[in-house]
Protein backbone atom coordinates (compact mmCIF):
# COMPACT_ATOMS: atom_id res chain seq x y z
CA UNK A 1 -12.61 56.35 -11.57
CA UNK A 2 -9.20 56.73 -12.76
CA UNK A 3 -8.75 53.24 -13.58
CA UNK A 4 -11.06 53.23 -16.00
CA UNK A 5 -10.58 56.40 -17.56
CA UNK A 6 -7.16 55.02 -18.91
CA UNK A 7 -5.67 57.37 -21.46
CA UNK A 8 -2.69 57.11 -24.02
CA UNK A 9 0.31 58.14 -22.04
CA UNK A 10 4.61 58.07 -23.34
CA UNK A 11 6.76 57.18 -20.42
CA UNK A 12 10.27 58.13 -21.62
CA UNK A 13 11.63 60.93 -21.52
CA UNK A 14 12.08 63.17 -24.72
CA UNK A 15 15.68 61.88 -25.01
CA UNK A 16 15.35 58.24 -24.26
CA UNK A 17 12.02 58.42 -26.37
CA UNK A 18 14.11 59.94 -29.91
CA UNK A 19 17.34 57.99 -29.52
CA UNK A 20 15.00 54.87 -29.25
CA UNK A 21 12.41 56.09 -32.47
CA UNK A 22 15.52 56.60 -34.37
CA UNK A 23 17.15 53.07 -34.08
CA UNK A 24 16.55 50.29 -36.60
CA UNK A 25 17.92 47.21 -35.23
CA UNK A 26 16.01 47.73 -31.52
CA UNK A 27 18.80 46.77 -29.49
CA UNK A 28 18.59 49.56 -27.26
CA UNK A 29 15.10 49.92 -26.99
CA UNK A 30 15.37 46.40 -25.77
CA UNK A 31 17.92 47.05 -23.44
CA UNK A 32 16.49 49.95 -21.61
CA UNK A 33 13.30 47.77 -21.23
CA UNK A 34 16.02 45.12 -19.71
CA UNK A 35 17.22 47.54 -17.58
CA UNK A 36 13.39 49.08 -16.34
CA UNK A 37 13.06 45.49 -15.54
CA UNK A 38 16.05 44.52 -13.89
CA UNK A 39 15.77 47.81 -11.38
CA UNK A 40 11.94 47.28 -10.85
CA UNK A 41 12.69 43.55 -9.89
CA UNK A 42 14.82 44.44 -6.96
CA UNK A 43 12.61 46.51 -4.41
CA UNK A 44 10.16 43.84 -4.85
CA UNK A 45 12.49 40.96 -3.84
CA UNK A 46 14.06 42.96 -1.17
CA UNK A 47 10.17 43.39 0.32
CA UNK A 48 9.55 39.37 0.06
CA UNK A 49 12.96 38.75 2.09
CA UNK A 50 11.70 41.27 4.61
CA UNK A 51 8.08 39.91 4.90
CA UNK A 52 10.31 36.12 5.29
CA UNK A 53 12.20 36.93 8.17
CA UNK A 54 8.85 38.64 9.53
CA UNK A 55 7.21 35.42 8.83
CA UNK A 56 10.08 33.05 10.37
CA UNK A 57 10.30 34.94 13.69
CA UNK A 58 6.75 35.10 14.52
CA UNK A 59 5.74 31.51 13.76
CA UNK A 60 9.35 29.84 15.17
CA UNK A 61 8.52 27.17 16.80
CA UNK A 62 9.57 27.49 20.49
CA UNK A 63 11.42 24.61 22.54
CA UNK A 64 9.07 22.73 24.90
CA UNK A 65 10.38 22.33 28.56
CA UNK A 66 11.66 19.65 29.88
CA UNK A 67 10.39 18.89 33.38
């Protein structure tokens, strides 16, 4: 239900959200969206290397014997 009741929300804060509204050129708006990026990226790599070495030490192929 509150998926689809989806309303208008700002996600700065008051600060980030007037120095931004006042610019012309949009250079820093486009660098804190750079930089919301750039820090969002991370945890979600760090989880994929995790889930890897997960992956690579319970399907490692074990030596056969030799008799």
């Amino acid at each position: 239900m509150i998926l689809l009741n989806s309303i208008a929300t700002s996600a700065q804060c008051a600060m980030c959200r007037a120095a931004l509204e006042s610019e012309d050129g949009g250079n820093k708006a486009e660098a804190i969206n750079n930089g919301i990026v750039y820090l969002m990226a991370f945890p979600y790599i760090m989880v994929a290397i995790v889930f890897y070495v997960v992956y690579r030490m319970k399907y490692k192929k074990k030596p056969k014997a030799i008799d």
